[in-house]
PDB file of N, CA and C in Angstrom:
ATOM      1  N   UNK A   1      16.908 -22.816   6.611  1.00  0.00           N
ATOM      2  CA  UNK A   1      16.022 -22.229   7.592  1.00  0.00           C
ATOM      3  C   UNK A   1      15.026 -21.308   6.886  1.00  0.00           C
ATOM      4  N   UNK A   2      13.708 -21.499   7.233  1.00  0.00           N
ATOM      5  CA  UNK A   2      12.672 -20.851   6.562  1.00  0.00           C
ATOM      6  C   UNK A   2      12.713 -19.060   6.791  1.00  0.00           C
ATOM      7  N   UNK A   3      12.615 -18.442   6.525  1.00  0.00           N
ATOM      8  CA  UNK A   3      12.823 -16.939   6.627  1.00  0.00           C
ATOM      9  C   UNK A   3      11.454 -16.323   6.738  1.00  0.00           C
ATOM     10  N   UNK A   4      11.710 -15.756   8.278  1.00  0.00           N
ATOM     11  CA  UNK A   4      10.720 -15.286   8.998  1.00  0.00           C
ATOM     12  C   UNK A   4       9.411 -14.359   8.022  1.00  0.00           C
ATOM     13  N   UNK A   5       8.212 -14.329   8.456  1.00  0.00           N
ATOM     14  CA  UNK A   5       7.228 -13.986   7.961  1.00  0.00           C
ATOM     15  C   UNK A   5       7.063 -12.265   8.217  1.00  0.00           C
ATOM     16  N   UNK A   6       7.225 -11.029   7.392  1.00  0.00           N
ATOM     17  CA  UNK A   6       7.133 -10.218   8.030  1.00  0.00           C
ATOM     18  C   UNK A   6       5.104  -9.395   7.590  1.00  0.00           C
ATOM     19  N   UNK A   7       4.419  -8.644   8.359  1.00  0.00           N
ATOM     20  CA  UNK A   7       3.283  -8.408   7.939  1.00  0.00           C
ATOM     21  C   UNK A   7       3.740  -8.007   6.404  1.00  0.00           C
ATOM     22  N   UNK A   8       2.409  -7.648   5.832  1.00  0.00           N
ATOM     23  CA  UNK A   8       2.498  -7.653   4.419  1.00  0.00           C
ATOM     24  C   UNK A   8       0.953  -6.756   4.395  1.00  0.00           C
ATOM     25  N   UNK A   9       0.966  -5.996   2.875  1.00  0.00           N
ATOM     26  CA  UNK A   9      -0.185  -5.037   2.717  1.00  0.00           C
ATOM     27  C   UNK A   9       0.458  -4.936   1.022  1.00  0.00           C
ATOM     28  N   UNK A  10      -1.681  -4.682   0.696  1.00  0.00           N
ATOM     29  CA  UNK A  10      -1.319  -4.658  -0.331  1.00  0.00           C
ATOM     30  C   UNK A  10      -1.599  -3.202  -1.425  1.00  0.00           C
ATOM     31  N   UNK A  11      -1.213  -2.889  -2.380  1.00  0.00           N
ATOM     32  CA  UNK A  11      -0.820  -1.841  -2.726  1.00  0.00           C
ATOM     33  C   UNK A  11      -0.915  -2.151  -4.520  1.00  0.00           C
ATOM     34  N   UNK A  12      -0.838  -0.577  -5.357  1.00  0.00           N
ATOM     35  CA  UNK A  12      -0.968  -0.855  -6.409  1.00  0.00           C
ATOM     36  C   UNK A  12      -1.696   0.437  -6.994  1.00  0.00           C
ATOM     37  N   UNK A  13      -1.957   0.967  -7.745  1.00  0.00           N
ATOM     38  CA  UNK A  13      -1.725   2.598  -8.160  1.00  0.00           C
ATOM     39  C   UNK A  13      -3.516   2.477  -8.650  1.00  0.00           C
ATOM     40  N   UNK A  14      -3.959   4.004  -9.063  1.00  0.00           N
ATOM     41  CA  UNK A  14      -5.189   3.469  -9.033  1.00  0.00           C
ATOM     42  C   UNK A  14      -5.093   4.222 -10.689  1.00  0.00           C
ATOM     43  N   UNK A  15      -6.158   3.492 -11.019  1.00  0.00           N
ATOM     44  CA  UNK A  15      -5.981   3.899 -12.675  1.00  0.00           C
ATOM     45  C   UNK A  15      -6.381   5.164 -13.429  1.00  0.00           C
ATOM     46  N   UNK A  16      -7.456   5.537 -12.960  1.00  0.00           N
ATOM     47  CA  UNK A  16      -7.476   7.138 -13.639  1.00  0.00           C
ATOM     48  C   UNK A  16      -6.548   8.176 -13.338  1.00  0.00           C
ATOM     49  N   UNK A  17      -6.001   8.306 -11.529  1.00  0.00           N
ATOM     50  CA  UNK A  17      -5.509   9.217 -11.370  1.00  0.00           C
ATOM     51  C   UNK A  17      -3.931   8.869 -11.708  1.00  0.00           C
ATOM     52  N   UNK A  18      -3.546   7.326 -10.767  1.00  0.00           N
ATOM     53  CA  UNK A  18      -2.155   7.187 -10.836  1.00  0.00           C
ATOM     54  C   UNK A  18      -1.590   6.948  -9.279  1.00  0.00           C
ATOM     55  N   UNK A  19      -2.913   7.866  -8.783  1.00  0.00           N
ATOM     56  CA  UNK A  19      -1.985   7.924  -7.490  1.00  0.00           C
ATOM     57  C   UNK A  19      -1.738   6.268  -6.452  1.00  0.00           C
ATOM     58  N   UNK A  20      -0.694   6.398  -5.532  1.00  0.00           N
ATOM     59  CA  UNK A  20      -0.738   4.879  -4.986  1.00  0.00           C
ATOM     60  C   UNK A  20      -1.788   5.032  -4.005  1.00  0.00           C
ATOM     61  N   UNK A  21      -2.396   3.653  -3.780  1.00  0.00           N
ATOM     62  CA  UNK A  21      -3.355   3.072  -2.916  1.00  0.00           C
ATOM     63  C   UNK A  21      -2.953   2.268  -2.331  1.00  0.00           C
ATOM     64  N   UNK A  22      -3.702   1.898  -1.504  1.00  0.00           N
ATOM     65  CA  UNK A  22      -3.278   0.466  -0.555  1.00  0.00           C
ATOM     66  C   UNK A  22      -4.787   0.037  -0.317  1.00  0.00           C
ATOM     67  N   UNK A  23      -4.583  -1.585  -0.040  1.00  0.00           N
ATOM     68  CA  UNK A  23      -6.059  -2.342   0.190  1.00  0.00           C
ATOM     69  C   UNK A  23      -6.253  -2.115   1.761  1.00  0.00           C
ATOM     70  N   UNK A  24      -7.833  -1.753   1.795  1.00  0.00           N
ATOM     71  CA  UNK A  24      -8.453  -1.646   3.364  1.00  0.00           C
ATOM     72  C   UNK A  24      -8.779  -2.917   4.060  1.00  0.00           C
ATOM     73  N   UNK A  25      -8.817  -2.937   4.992  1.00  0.00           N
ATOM     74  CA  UNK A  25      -9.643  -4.089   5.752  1.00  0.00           C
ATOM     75  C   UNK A  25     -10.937  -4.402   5.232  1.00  0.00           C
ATOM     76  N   UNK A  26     -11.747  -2.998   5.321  1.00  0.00           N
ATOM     77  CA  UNK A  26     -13.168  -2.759   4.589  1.00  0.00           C
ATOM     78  C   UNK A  26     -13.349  -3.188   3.181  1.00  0.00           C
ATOM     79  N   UNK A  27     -12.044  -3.430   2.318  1.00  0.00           N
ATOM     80  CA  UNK A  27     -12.748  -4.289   1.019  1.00  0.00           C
ATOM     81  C   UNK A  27     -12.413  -2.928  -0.269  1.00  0.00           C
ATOM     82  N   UNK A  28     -11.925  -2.190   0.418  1.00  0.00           N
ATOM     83  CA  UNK A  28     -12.052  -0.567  -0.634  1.00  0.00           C
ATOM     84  C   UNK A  28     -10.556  -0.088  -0.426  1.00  0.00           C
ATOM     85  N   UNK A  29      -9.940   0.840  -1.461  1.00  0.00           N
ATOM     86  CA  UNK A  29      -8.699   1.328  -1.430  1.00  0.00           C
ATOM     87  C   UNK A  29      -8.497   2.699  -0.883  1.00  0.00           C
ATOM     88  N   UNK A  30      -7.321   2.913  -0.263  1.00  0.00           N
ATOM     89  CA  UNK A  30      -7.272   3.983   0.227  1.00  0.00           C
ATOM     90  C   UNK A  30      -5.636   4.665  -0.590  1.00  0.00           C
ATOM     91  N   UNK A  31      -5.824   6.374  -0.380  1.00  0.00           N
ATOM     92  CA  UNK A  31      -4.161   7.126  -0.395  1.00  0.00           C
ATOM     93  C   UNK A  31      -3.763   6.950   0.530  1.00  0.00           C
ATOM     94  N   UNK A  32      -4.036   6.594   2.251  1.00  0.00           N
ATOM     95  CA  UNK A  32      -3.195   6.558   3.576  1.00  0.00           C
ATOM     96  C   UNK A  32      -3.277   5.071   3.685  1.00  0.00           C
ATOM     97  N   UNK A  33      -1.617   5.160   3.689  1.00  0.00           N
ATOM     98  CA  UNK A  33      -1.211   3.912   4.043  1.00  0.00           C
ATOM     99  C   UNK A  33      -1.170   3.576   5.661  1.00  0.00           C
ATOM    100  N   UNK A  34      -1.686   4.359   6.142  1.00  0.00           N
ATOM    101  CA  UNK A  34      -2.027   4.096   7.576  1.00  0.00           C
ATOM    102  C   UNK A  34      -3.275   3.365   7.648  1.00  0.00           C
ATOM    103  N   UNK A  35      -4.471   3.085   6.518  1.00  0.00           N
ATOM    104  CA  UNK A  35      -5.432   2.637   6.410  1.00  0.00           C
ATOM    105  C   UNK A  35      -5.101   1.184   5.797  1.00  0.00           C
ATOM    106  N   UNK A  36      -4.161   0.631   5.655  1.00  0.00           N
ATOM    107  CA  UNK A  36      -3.834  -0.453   4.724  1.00  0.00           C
ATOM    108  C   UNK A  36      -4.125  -1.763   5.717  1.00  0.00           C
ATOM    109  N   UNK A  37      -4.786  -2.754   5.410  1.00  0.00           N
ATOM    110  CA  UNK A  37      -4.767  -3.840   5.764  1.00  0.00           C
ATOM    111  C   UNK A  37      -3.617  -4.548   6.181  1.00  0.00           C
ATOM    112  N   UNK A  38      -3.486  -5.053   7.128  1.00  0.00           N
ATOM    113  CA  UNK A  38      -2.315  -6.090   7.078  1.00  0.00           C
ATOM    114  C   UNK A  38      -2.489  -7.557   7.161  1.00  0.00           C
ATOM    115  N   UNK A  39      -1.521  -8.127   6.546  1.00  0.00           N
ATOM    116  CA  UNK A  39      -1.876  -9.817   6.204  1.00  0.00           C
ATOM    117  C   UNK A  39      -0.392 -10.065   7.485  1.00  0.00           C
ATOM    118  N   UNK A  40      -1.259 -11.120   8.677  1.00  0.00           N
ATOM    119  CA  UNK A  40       0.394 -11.354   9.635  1.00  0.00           C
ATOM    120  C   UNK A  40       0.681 -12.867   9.737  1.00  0.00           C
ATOM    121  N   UNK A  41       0.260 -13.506   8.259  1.00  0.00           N
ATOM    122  CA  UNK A  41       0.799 -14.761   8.074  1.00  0.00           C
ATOM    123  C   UNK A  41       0.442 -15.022   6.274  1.00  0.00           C
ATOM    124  N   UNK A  42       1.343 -16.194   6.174  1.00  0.00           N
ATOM    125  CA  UNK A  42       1.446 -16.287   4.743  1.00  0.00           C
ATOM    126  C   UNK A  42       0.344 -16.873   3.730  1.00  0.00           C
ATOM    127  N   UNK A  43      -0.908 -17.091   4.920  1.00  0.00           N
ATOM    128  CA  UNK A  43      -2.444 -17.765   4.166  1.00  0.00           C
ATOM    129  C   UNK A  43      -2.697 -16.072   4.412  1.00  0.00           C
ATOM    130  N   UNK A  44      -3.228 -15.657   5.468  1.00  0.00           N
ATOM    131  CA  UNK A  44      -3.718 -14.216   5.514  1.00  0.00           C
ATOM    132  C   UNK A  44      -3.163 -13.265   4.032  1.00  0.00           C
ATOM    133  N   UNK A  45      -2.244 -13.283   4.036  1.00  0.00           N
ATOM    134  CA  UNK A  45      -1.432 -12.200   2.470  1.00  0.00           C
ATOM    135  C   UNK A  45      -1.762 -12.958   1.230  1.00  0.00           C
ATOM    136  N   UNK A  46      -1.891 -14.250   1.102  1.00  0.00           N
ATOM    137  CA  UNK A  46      -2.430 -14.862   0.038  1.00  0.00           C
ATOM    138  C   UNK A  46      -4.010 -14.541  -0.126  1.00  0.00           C
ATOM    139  N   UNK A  47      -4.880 -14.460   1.103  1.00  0.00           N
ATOM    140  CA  UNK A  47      -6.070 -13.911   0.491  1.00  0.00           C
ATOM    141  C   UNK A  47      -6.327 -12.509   0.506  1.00  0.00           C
ATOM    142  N   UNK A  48      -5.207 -11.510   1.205  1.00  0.00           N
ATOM    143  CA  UNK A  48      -5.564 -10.331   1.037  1.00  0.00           C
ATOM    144  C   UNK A  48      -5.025  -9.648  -0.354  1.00  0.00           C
ATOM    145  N   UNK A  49      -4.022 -10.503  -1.067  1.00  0.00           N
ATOM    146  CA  UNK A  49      -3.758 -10.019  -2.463  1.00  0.00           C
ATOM    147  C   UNK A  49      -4.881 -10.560  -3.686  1.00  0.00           C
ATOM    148  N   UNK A  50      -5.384 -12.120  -3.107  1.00  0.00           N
ATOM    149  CA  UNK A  50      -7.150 -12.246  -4.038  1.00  0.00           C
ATOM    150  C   UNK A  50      -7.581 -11.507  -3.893  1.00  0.00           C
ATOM    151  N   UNK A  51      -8.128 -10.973  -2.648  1.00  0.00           N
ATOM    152  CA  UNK A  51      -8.916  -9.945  -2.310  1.00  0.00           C
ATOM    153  C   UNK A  51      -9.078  -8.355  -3.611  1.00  0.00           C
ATOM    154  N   UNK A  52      -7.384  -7.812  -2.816  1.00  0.00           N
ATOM    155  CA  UNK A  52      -7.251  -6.781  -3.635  1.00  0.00           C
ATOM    156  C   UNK A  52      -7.092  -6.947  -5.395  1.00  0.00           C
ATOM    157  N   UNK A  53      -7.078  -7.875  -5.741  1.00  0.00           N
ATOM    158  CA  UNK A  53      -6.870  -8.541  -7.937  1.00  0.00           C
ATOM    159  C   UNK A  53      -8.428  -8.027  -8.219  1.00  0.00           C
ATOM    160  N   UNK A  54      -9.212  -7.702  -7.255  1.00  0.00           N
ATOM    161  CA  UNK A  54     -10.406  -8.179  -7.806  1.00  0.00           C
ATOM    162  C   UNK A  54     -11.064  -7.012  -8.591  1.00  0.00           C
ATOM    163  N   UNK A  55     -10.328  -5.690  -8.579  1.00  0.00           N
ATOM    164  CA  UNK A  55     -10.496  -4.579  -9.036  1.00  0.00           C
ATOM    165  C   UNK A  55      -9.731  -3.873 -10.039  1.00  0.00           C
ATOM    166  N   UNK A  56     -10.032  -4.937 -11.480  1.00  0.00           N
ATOM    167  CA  UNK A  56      -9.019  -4.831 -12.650  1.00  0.00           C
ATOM    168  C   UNK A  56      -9.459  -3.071 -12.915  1.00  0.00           C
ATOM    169  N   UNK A  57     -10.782  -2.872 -13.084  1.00  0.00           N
ATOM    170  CA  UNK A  57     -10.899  -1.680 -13.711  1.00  0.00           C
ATOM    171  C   UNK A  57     -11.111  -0.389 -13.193  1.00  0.00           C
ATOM    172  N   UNK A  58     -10.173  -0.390 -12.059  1.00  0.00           N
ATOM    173  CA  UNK A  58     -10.162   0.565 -10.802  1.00  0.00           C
ATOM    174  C   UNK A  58      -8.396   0.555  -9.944  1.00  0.00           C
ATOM    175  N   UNK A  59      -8.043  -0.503 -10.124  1.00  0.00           N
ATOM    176  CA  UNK A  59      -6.339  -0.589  -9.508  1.00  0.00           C
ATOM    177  C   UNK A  59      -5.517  -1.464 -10.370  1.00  0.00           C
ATOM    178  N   UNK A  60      -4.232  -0.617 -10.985  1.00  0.00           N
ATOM    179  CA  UNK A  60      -3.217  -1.760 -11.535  1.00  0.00           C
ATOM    180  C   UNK A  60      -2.407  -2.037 -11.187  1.00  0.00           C
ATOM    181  N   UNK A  61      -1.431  -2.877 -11.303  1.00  0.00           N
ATOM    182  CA  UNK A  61      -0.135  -3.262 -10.551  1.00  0.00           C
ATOM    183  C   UNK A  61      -0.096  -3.735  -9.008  1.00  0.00           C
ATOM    184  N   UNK A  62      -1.291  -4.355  -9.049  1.00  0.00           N
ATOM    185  CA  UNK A  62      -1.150  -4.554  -7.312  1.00  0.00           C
ATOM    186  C   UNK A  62      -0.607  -5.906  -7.121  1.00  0.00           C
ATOM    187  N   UNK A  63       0.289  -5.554  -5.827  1.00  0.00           N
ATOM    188  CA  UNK A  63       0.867  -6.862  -5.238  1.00  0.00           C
ATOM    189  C   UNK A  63       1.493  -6.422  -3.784  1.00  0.00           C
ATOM    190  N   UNK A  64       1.563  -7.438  -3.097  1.00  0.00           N
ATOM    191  CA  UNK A  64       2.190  -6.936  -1.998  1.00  0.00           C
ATOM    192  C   UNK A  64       3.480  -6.862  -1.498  1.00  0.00           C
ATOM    193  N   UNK A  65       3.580  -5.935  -0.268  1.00  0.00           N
ATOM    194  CA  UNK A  65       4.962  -5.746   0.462  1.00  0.00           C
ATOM    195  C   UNK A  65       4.552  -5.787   1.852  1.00  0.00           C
ATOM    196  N   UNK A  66       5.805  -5.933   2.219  1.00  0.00           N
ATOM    197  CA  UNK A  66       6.015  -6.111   3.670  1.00  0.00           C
ATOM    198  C   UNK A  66       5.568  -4.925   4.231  1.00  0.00           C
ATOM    199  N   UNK A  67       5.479  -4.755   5.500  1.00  0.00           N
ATOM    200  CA  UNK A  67       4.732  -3.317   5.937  1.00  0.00           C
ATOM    201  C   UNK A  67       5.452  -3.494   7.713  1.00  0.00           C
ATOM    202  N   UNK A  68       5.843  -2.599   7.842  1.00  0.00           N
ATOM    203  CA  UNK A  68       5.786  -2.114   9.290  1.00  0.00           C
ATOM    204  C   UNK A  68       4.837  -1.856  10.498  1.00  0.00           C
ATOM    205  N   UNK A  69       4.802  -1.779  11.700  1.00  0.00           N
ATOM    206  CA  UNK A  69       3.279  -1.826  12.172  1.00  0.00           C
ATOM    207  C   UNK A  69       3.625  -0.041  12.830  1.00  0.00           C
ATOM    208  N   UNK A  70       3.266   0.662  13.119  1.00  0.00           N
ATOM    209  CA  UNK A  70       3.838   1.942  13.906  1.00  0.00           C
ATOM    210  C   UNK A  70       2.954   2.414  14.998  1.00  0.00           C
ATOM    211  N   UNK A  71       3.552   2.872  15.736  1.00  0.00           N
ATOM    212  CA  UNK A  71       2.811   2.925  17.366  1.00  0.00           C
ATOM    213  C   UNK A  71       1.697   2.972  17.710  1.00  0.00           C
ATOM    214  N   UNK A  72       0.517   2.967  16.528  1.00  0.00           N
ATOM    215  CA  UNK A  72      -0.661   3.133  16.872  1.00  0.00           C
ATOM    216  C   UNK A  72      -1.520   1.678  16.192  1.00  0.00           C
ATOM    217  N   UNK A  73      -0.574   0.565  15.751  1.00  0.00           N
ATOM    218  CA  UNK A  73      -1.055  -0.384  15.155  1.00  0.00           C
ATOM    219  C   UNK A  73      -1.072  -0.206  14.093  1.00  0.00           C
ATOM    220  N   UNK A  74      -0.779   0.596  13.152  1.00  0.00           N
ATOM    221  CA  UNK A  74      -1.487   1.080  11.593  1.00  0.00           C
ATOM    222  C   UNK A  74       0.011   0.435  10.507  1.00  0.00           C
ATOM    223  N   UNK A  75      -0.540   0.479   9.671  1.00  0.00           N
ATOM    224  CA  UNK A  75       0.462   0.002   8.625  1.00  0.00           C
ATOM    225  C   UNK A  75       1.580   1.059   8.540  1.00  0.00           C
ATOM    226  N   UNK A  76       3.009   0.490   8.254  1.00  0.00           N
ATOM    227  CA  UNK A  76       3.797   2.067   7.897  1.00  0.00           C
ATOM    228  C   UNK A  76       4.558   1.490   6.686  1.00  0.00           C
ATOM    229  N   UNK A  77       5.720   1.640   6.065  1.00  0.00           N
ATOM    230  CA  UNK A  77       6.646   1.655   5.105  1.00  0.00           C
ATOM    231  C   UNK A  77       7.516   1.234   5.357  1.00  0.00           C
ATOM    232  N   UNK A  78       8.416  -0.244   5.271  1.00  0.00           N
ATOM    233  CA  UNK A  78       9.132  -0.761   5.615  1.00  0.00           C
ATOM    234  C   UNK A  78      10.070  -0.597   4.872  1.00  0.00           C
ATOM    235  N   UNK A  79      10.046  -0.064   3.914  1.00  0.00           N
ATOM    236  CA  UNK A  79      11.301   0.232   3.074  1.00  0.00           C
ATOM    237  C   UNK A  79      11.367   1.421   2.220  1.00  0.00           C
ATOM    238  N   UNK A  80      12.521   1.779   1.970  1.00  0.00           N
ATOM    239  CA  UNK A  80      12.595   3.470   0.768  1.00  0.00           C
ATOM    240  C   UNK A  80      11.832   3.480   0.287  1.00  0.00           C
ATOM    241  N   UNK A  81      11.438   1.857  -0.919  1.00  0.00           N
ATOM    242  CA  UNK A  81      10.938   2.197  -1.893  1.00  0.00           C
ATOM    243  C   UNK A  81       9.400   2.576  -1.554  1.00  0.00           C
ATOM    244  N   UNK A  82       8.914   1.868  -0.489  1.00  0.00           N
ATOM    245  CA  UNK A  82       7.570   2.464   0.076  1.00  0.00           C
ATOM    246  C   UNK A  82       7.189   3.827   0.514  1.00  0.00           C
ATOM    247  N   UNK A  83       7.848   4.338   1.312  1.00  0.00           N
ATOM    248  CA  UNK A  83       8.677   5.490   1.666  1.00  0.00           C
ATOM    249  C   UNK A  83       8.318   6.485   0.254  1.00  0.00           C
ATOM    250  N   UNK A  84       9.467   6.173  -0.257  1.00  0.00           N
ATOM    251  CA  UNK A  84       9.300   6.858  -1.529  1.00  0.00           C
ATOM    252  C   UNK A  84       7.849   7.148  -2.059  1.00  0.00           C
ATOM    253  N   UNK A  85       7.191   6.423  -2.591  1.00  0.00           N
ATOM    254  CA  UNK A  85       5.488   5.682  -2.910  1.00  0.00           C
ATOM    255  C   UNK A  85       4.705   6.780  -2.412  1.00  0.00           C
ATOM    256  N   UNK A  86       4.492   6.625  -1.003  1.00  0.00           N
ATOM    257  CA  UNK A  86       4.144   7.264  -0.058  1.00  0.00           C
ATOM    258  C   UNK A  86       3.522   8.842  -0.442  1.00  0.00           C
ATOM    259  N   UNK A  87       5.162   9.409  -0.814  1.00  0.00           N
ATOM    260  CA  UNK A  87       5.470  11.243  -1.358  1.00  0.00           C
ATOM    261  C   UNK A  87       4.647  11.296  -2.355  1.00  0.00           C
ATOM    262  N   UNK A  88       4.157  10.498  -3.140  1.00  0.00           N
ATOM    263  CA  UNK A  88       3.655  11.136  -4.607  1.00  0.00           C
ATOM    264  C   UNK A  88       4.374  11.406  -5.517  1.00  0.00           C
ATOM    265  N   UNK A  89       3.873  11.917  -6.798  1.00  0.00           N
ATOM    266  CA  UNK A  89       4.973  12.296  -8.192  1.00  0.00           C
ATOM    267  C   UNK A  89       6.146  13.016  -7.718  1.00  0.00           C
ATOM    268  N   UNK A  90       7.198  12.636  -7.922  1.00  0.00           N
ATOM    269  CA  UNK A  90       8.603  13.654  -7.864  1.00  0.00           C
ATOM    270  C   UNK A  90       9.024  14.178  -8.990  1.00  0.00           C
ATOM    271  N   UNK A  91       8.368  14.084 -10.124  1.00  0.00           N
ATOM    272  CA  UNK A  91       8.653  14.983 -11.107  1.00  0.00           C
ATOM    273  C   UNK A  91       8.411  16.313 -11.323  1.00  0.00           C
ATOM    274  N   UNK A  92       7.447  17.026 -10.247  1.00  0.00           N
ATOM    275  CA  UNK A  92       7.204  18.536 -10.314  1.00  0.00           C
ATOM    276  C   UNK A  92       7.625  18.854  -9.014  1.00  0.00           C
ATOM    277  N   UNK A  93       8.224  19.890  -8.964  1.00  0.00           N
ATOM    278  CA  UNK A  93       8.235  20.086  -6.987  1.00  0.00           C
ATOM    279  C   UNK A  93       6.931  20.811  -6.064  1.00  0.00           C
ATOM    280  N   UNK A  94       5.914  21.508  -7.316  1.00  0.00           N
ATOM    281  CA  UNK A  94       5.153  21.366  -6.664  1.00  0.00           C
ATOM    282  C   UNK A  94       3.350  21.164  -7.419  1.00  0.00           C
ATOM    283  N   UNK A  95       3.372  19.852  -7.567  1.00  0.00           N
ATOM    284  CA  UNK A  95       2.764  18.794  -8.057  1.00  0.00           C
ATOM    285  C   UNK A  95       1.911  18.054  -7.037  1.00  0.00           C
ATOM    286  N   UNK A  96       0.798  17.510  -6.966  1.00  0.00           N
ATOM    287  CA  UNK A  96       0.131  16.425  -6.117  1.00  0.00           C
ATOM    288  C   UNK A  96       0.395  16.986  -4.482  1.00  0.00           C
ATOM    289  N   UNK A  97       0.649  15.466  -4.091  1.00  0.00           N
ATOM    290  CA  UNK A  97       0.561  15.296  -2.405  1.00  0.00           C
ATOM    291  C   UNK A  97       1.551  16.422  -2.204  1.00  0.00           C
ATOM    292  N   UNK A  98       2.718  16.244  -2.689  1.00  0.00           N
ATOM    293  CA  UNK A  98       4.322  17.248  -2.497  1.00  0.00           C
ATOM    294  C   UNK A  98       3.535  18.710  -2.323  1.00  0.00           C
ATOM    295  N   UNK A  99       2.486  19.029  -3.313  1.00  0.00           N
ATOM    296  CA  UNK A  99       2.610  20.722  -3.266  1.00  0.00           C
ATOM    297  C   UNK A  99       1.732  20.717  -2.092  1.00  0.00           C
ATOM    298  N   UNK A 100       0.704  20.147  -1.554  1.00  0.00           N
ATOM    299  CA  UNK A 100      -0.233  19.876  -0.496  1.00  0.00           C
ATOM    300  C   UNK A 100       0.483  19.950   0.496  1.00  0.00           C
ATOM    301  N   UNK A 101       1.950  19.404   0.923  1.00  0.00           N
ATOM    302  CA  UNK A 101       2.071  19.342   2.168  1.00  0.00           C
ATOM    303  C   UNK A 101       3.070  20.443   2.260  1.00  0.00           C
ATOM    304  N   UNK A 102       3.751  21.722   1.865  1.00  0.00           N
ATOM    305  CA  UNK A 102       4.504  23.042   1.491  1.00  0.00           C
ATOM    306  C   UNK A 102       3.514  23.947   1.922  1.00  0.00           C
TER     307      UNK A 102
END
């Protein structure tokens, strides 16, 4: 049995700073993953990860994950490890996004 399709968004760190991004609808990367595109079939996520490759010298490591939709339609974090992503560096406690939101 084929195993259900869940949305998908794509993601991938950005290169000068580090910090994670996610691909927009608009063609450009964002830090809020509430801004993230979603792909809600398996041609749609195949061109939204072409899409996002296309920016070797601006985003690395991109590929996608599954994504959650949350009450307002917007992309959310379907799993820890996204979740995790999300927080920013955990190596300082108060470092990046972490000291921003204290």
């Amino acid at each position: 049995m084929a195993r259900k399709f869940h949305p998908q968004m794509a993601t991938g760190n950005d290169l000068l700073e580090g910090d994670v991004v996610y691909f927009t609808s608009e063609g450009d990367w964002s830090r809020e993953i509430g801004e993230a595109a979603l792909a809600v079939n398996p041609e749609a996520a195949d061109d939204l990860l072409a899409r996002a490759s296309k920016f070797p010298n601006q985003v690395v490591g991109v590929y996608l994950v599954e994504a959650d939709i949350d009450e307002c339609g917007r992309a959310a974090p379907a799993h820890f490890r996204e979740v995790f992503r999300t927080r920013g560096p955990s190596n300082y406690p108060q470092h990046g996004r972490q000291a921003e939101r204290s």
